[in-house]
Protein backbone atom coordinates (compact mmCIF):
# COMPACT_ATOMS: atom_id res chain seq x y z
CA UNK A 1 -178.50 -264.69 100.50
CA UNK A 2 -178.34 -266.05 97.12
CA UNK A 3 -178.89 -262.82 95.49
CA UNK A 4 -176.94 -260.95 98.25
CA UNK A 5 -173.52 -262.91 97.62
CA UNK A 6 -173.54 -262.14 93.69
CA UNK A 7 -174.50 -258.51 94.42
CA UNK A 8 -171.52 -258.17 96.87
CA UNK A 9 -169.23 -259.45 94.41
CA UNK A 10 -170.14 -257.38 91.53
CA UNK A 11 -169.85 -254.41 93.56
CA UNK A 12 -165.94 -256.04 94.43
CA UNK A 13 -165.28 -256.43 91.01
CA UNK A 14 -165.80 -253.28 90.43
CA UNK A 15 -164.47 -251.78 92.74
CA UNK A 16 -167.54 -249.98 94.72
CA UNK A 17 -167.48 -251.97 97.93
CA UNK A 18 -170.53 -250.57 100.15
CA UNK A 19 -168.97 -248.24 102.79
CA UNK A 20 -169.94 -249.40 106.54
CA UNK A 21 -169.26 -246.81 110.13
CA UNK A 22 -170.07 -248.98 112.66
CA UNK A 23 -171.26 -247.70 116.58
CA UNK A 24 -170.46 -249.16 119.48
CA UNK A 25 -167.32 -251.87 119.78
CA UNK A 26 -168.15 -254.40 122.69
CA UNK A 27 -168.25 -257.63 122.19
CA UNK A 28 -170.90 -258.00 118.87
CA UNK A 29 -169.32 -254.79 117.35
CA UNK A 30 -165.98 -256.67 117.34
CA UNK A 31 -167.31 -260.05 115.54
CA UNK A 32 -169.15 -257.53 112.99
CA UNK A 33 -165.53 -256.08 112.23
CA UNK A 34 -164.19 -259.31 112.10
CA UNK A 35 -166.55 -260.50 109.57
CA UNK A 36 -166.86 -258.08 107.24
CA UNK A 37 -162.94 -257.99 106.98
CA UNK A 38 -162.65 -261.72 106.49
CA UNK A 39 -165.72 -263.02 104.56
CA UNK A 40 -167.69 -260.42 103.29
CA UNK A 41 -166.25 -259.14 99.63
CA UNK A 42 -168.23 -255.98 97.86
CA UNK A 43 -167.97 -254.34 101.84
CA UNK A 44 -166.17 -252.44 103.81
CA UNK A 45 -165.77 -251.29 107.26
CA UNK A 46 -164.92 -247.93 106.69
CA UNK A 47 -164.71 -245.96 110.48
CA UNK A 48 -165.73 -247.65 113.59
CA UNK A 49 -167.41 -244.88 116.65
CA UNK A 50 -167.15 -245.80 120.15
CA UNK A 51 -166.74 -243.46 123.91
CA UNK A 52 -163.62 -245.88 124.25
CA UNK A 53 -160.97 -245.72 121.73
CA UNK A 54 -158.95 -248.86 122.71
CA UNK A 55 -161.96 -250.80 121.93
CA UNK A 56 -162.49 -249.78 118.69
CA UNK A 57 -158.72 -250.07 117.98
CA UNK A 58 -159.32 -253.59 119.43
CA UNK A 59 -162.06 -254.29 116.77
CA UNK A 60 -159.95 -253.35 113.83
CA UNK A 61 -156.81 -255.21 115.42
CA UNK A 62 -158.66 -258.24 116.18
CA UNK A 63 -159.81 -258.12 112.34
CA UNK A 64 -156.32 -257.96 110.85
CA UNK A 65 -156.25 -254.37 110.54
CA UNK A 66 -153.93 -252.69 113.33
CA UNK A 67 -153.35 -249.55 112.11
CA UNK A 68 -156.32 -247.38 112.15
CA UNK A 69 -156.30 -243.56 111.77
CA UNK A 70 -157.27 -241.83 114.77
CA UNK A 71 -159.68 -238.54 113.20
CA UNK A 72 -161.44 -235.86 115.79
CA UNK A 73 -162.62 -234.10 112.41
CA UNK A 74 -164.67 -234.29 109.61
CA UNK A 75 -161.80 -233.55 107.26
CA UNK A 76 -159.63 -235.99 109.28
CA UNK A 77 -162.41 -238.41 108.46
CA UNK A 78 -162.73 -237.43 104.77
CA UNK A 79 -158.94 -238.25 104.15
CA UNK A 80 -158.92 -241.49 105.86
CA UNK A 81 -161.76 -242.64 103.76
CA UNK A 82 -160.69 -241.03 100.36
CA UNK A 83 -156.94 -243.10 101.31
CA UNK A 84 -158.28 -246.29 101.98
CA UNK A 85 -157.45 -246.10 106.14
CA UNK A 86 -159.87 -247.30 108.25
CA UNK A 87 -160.63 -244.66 111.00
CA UNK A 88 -161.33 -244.61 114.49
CA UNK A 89 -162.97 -242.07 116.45
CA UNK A 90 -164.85 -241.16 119.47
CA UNK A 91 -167.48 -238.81 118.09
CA UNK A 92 -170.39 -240.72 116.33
CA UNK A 93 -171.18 -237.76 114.65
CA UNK A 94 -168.37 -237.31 112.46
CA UNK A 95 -169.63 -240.93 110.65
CA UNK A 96 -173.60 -240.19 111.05
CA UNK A 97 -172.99 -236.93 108.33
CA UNK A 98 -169.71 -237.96 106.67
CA UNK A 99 -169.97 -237.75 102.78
CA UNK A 100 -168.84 -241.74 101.59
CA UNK A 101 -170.59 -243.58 104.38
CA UNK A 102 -173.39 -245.54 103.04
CA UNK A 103 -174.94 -246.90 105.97
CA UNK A 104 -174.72 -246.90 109.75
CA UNK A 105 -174.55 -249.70 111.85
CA UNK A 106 -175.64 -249.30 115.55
CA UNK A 107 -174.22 -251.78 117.71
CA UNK A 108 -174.28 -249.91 121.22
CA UNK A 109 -177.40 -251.66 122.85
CA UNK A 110 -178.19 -248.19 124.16
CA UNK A 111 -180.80 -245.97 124.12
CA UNK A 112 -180.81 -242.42 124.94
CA UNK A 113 -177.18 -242.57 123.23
CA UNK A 114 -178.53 -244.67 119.95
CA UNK A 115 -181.45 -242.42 119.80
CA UNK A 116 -179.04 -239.14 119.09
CA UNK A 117 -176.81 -241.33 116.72
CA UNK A 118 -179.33 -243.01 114.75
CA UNK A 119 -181.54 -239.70 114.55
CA UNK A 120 -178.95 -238.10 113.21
CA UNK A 121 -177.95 -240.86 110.59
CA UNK A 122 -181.43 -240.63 109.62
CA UNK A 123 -181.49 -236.67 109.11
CA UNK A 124 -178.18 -236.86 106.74
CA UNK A 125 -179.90 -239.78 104.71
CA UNK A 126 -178.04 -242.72 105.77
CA UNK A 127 -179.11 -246.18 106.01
CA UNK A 128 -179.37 -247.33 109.45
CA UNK A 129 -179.33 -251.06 110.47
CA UNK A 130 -179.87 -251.87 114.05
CA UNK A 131 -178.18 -254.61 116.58
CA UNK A 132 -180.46 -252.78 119.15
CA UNK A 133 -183.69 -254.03 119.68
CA UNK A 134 -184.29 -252.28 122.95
CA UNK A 135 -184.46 -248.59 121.11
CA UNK A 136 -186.67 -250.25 118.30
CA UNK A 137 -188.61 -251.34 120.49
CA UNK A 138 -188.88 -247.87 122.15
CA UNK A 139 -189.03 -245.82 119.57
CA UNK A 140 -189.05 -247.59 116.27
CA UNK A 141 -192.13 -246.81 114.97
CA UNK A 142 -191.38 -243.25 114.39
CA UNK A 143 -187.70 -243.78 113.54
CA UNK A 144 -188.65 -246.14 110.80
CA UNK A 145 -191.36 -243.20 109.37
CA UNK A 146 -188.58 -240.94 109.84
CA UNK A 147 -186.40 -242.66 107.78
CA UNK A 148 -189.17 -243.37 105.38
CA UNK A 149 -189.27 -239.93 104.88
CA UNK A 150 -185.76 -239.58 104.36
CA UNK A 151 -185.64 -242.20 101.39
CA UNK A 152 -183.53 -244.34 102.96
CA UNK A 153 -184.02 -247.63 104.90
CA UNK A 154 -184.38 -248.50 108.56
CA UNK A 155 -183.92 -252.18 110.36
CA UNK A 156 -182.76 -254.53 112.45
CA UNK A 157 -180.44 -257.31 111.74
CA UNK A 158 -180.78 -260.42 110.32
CA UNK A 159 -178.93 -262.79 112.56
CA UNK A 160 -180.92 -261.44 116.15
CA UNK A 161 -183.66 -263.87 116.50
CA UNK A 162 -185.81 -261.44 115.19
CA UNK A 163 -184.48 -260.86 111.72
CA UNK A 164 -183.66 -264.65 111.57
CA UNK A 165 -187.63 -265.18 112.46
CA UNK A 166 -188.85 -262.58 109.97
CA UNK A 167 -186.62 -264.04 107.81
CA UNK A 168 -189.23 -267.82 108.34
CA UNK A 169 -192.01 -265.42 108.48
CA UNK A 170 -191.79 -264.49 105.18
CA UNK A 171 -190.58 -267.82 103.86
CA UNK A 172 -194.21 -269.31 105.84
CA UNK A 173 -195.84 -266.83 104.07
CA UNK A 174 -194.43 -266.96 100.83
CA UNK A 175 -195.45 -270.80 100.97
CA UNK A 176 -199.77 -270.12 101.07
CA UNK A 177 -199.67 -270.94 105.25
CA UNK A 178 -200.64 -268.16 107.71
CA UNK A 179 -198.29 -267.56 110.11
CA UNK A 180 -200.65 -267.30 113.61
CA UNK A 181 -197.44 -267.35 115.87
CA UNK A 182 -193.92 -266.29 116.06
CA UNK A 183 -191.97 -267.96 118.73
CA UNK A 184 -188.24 -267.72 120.11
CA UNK A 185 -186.53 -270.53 122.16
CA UNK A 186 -184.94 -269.54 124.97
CA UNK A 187 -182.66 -271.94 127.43
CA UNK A 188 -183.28 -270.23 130.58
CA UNK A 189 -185.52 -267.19 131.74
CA UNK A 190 -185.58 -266.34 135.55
CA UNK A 191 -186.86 -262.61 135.56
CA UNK A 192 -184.91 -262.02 138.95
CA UNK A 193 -181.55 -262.50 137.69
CA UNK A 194 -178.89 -259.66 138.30
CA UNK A 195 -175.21 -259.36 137.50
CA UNK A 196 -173.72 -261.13 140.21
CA UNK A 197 -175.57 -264.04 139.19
CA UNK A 198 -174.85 -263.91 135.99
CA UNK A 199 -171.14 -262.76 136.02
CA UNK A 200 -169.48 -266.34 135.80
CA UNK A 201 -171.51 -266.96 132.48
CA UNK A 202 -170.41 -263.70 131.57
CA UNK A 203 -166.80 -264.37 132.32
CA UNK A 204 -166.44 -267.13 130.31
CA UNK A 205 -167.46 -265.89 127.16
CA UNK A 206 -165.73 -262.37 127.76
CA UNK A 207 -168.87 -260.71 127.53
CA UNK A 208 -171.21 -257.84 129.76
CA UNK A 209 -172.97 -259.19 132.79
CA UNK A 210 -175.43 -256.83 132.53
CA UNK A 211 -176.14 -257.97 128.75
CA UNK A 212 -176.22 -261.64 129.55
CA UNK A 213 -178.51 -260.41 132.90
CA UNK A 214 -181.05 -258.84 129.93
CA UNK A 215 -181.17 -262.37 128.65
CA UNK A 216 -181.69 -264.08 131.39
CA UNK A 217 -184.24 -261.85 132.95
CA UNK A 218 -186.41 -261.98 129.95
CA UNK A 219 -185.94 -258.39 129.30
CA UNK A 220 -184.25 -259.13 125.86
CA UNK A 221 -186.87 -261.68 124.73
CA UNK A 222 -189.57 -259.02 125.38
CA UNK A 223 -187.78 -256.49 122.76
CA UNK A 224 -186.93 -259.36 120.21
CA UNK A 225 -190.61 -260.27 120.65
CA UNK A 226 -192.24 -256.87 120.70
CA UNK A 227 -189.85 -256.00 117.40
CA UNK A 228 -191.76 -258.88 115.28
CA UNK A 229 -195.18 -257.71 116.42
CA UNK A 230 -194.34 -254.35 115.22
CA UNK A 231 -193.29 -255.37 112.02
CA UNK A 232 -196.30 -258.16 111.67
CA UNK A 233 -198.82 -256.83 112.93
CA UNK A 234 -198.77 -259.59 115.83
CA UNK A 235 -200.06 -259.16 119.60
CA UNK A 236 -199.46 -260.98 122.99
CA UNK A 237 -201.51 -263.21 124.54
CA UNK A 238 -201.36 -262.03 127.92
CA UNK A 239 -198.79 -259.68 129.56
CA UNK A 240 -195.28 -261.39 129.69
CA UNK A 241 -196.07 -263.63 127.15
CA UNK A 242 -197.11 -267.70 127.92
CA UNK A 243 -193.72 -268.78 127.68
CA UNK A 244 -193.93 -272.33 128.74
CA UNK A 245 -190.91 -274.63 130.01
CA UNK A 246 -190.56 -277.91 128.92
CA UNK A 247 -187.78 -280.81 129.70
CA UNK A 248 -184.49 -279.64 128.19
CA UNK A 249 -183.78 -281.46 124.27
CA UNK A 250 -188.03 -281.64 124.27
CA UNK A 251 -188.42 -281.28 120.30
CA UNK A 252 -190.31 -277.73 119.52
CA UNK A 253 -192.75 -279.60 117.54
CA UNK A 254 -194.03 -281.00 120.72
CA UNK A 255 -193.39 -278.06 123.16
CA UNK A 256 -195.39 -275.29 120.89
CA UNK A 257 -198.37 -277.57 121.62
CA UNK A 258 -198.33 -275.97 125.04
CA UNK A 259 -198.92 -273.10 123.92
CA UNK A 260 -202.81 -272.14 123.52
CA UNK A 261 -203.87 -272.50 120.48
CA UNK A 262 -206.97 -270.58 121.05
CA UNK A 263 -204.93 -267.29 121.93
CA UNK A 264 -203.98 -267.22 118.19
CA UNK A 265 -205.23 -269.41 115.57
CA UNK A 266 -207.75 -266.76 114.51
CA UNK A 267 -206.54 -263.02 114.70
CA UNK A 268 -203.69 -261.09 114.02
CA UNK A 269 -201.36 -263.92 115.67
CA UNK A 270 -198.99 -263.57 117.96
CA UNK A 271 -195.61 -263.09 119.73
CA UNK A 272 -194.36 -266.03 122.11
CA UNK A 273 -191.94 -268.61 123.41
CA UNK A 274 -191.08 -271.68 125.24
CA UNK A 275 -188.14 -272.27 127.31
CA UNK A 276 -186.12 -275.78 126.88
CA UNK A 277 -187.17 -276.80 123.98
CA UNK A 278 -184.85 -278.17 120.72
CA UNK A 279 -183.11 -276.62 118.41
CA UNK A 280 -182.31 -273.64 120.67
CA UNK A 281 -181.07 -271.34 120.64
CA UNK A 282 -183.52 -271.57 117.55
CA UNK A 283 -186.63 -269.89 116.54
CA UNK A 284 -189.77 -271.35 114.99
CA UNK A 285 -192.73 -269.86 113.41
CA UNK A 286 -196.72 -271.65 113.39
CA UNK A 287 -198.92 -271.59 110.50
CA UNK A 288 -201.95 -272.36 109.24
CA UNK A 289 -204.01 -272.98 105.68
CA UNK A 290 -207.07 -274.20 104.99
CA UNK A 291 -207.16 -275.80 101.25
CA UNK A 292 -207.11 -279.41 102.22
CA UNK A 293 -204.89 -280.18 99.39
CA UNK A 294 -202.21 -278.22 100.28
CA UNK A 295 -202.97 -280.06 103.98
CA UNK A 296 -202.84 -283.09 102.20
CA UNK A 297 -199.33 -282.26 100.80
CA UNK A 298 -197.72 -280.71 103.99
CA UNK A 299 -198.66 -284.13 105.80
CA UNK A 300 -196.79 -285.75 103.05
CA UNK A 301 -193.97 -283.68 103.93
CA UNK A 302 -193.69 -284.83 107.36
CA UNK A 303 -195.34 -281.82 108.69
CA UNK A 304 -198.42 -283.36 110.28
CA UNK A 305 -201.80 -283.44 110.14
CA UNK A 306 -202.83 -279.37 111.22
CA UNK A 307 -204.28 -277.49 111.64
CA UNK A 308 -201.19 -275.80 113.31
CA UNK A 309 -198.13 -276.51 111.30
CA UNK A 310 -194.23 -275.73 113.20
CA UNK A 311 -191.47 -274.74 110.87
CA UNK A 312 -187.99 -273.47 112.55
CA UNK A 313 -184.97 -272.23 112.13
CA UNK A 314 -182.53 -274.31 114.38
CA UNK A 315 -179.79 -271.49 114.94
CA UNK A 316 -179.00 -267.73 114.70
CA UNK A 317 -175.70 -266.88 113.83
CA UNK A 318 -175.64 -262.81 115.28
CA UNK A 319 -172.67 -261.01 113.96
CA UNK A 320 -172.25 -263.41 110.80
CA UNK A 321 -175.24 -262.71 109.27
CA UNK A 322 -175.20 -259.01 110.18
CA UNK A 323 -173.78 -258.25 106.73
CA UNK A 324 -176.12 -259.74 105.34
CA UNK A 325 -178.61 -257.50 106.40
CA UNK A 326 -176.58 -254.53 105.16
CA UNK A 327 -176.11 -255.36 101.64
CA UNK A 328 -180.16 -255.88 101.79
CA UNK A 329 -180.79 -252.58 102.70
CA UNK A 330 -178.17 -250.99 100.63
CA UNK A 331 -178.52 -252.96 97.82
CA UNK A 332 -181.93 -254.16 97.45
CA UNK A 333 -183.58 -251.13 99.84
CA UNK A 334 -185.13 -254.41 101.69
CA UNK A 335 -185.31 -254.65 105.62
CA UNK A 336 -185.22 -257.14 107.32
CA UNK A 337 -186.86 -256.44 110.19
CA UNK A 338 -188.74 -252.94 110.80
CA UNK A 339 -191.77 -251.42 112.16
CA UNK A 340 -194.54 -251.90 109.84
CA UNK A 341 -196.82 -249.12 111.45
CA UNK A 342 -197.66 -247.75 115.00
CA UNK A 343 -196.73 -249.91 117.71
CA UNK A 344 -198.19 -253.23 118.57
CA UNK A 345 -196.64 -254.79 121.59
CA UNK A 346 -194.79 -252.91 123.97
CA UNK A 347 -192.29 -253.46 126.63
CA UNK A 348 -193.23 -252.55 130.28
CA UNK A 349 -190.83 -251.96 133.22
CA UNK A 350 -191.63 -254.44 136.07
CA UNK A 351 -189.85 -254.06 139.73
CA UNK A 352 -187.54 -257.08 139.99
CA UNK A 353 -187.64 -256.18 143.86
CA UNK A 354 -189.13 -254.75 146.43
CA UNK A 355 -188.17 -250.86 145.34
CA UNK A 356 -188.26 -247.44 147.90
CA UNK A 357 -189.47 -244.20 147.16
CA UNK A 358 -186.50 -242.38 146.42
CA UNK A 359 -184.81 -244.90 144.45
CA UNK A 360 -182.92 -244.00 140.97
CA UNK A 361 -183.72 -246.70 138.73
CA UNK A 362 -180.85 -248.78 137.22
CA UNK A 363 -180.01 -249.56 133.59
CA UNK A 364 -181.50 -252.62 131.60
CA UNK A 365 -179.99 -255.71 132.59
CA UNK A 366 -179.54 -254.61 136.26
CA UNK A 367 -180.82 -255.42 139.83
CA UNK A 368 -183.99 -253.41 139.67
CA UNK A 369 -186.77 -253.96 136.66
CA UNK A 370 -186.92 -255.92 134.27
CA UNK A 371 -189.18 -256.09 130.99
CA UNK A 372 -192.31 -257.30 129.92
CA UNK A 373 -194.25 -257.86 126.48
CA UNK A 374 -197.42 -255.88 126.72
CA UNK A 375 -200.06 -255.38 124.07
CA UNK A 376 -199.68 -251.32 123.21
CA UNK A 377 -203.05 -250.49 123.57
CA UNK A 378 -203.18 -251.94 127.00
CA UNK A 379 -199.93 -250.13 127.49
CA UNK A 380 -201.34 -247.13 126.61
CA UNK A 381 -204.37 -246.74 128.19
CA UNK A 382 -202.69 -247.94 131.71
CA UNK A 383 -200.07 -245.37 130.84
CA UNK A 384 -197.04 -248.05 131.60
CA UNK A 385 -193.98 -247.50 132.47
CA UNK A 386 -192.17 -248.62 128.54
CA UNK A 387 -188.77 -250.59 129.67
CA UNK A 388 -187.10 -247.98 127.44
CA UNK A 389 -188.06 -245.15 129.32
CA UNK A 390 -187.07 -246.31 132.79
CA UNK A 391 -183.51 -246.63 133.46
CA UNK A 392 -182.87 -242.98 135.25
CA UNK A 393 -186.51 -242.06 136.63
CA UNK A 394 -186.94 -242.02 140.21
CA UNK A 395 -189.90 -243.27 142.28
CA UNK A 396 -192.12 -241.46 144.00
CA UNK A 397 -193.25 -244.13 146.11
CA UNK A 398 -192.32 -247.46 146.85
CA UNK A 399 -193.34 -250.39 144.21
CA UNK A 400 -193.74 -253.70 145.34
CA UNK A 401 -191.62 -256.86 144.13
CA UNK A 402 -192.86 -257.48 140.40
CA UNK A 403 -195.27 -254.67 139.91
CA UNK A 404 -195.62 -253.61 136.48
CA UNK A 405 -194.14 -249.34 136.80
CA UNK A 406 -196.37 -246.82 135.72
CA UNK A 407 -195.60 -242.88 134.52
CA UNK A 408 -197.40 -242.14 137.78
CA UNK A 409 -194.82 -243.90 139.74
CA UNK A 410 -191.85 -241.53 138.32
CA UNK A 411 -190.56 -238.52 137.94
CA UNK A 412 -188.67 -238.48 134.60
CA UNK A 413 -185.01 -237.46 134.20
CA UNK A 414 -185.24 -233.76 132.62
CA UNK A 415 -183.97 -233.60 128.58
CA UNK A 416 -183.69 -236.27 127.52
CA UNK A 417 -184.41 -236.62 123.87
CA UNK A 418 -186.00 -240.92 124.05
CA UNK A 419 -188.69 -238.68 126.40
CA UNK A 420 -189.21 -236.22 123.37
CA UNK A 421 -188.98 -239.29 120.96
CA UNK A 422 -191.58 -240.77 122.75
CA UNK A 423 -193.89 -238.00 122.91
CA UNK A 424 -193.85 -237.45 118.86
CA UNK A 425 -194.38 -241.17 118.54
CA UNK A 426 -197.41 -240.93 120.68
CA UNK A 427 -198.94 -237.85 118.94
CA UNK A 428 -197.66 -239.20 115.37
CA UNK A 429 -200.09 -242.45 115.85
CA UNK A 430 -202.80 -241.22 118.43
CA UNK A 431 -205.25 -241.87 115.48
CA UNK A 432 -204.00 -245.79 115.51
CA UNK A 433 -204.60 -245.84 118.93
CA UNK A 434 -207.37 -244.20 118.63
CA UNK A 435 -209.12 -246.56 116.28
CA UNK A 436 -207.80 -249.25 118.79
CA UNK A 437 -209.45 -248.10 122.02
């Protein structure tokens, strides 16, 4: 952030703000808009995408800017952006291969819909920055190569727990200590919630009860947890995670201490978190190091004894620290959180009820699966159902209440591209796997 902020307002000052389309307008895509047009110099929110137009009129109104130009074309588009307009559209497409559009930000939480957008932002060389951790944690992997290939960069956001816990994870590091765990703290996780239970939460914050259902059901945690593994290397300890609850306000110095050390203090590390715990919604990241001077010193600094050693970040701030993450790719070609080579941790699909042959299953965040963090090789070789992949197939046979779904168990919708996606992704890092099994 110190570097970003002086970076941003050079480019103001000289008049070459960074040039933002932004997909998807719900609720998130609406504080992005907001806080790019209020506190964000050296950027600019150029054309906003969405199936709904009054919502992304909404987002621009909301911001301070109620006049956007509607455009259907490319040269529509072209002459909004080469007048200073803002534009609104329906058709992703126009911003994904738009000349003057530096980078594409994804806010839809969809998948089969984010996969065609962000593809094709990829294939026309524009950055793309994520608020989607469910398709990253589909089909990241090969996304990020993609883009790699492309020259240009590929990432999720900094103000998600996950960028704000990469964002410790390479402080830890940076430090000499070994980060063995990265952990999330959650305030609730009951993996049978639905929408009608979680519609009065929803209500009052004006937001989707299927979204806040993905939170509470543990399906969101299980991306945001299965992104960091990707991009550290990391693993779970078991499928689902450990996840321990503790008393509500019980300081997360004490609570990761539930958590087995065992699982993680040698290895790779891995992905995790604890449910009550303080600061939340906060995230927190365990280290190690072995020079017992440096052990000397952290006990100095109030950071105990060790061998395990908690730092944490007590907050994450979503959509204002989203720009953040922009300027770092644009600017600095830096990610903040992406892939850093075949897949680690996956997320499986898991019957949140008793489910019939027959049955069509429902979207994330619904009344019929939710997800779990599974190591990928496990995954892999128990060809599981990935979370991702789900939403659409229908069963051939009935599933019993909290069985993990397996390809066997479906029959896939037919052409749909997050099927093809997946397919490449597999063959692209069979050798990974290979050396795995």
């Amino acid at each position: 952030m110190i570097i970003v902020d002086r970076a941003l307002q050079e480019r103001e000052r000289a008049g070459r703000p960074i040039r933002v389309g932004m997909i998807g307008a719900g609720f998130m895509g609406r504080g992005v808009a907001l806080q790019i047009k209020t506190a964000v110099p050296g950027m600019r929110l150029v054309a906003i995408a969405n199936r709904r137009l009054d919502a992304a009129i909404r987002a621009y109104t909301e911001a301070g800017q109620p006049d956007p130009r509607h455009v259907e074309t490319p040269a529509a588009l072209q002459a909004a952006l080469a007048s200073g307009r803002p534009a609104v559209t329906e058709d992703w497409r126009l911003l994904c291969e738009a000349d003057g559009i530096d980078a594409i930000l994804e806010v839809t939480g969809s998948i089969e819909y984010a996969a065609h957008a962000i593809g094709t932002a990829i294939d026309n060389r524009k950055h793309v920055i994520l608020m989607n951790a469910e398709l990253d944690g589909t089909v990241g992997p090969l996304l990020k190569r993609r883009a790699d290939a492309k020259g240009v960069i590929y990432t999720n956001v900094d103000g998600d727990q996950p960028g704000v816990t990469m964002n410790l994870y390479r402080f830890v590091r940076g430090l000499g200590v070994r980060p063995v765990l990265c952990g999330n703290i959650k305030g609730l996780h009951d993996p049978h919630r639905n929408p009608t239970t979680q519609e009065g939460f929803a209500r009052k914050w004006g937001q989707n009860p299927s979204m806040v259902t993905s939170f509470a059901d543990g399906t969101k945690i299980s991306f945001e947890q299965a992104i960091i593994a990707n991009a550290t290397g990391m693993a779970v300890g078991r499928r689902g995670m450990f996840g321990p609850t503790v008393a509500p306000g019980t300081p997360i110095e004490e609570a990761a201490k539930l958590l087995p050390a065992e699982a993680f203090i040698s290895g790779p590390g891995i992905v995790d978190y604890v449910v009550g715990a303080a600061p939340g919604p906060g995230v927190f990241v365990l280290g190690t190091i072995e020079h017992p001077q440096q052990r000397h010193y952290l006990n100095l600094y109030k950071l105990g004894e060790g061998p395990l050693y908690c730092f944490y970040t007590p907050y994450h701030l979503c959509h204002f620290e989203v720009p953040n993450t922009i300027a770092r790719a644009v600017l600095f070609s830096d990610a903040a959180l992406a892939p850093a080579g075949p897949p680690c941790v996956e997320v499986v699909a898991t019957a949140k009820r008793h489910l019939k042959a027959g049955d069509v299953l429902d979207d994330i965040g619904h009344y019929m699966t939710y997800g779990q963090c599974e190591n990928a090789d496990a995954a892999r070789n128990e060809r599981l159902l990935p979370m991702g992949i789900a939403p659409g197939c229908r069963l051939r046979h009935e599933v019993a209440k909290d069985q993990v779904l397996r390809y066997a168990d479906v029959d896939l919708p037919a052409g749909r591209l997050i099927d093809r996606l997946r397919e490449d992704q597999e063959a692209t890092f069979s050798g990974a796997f290979a050396a795995v099994a």
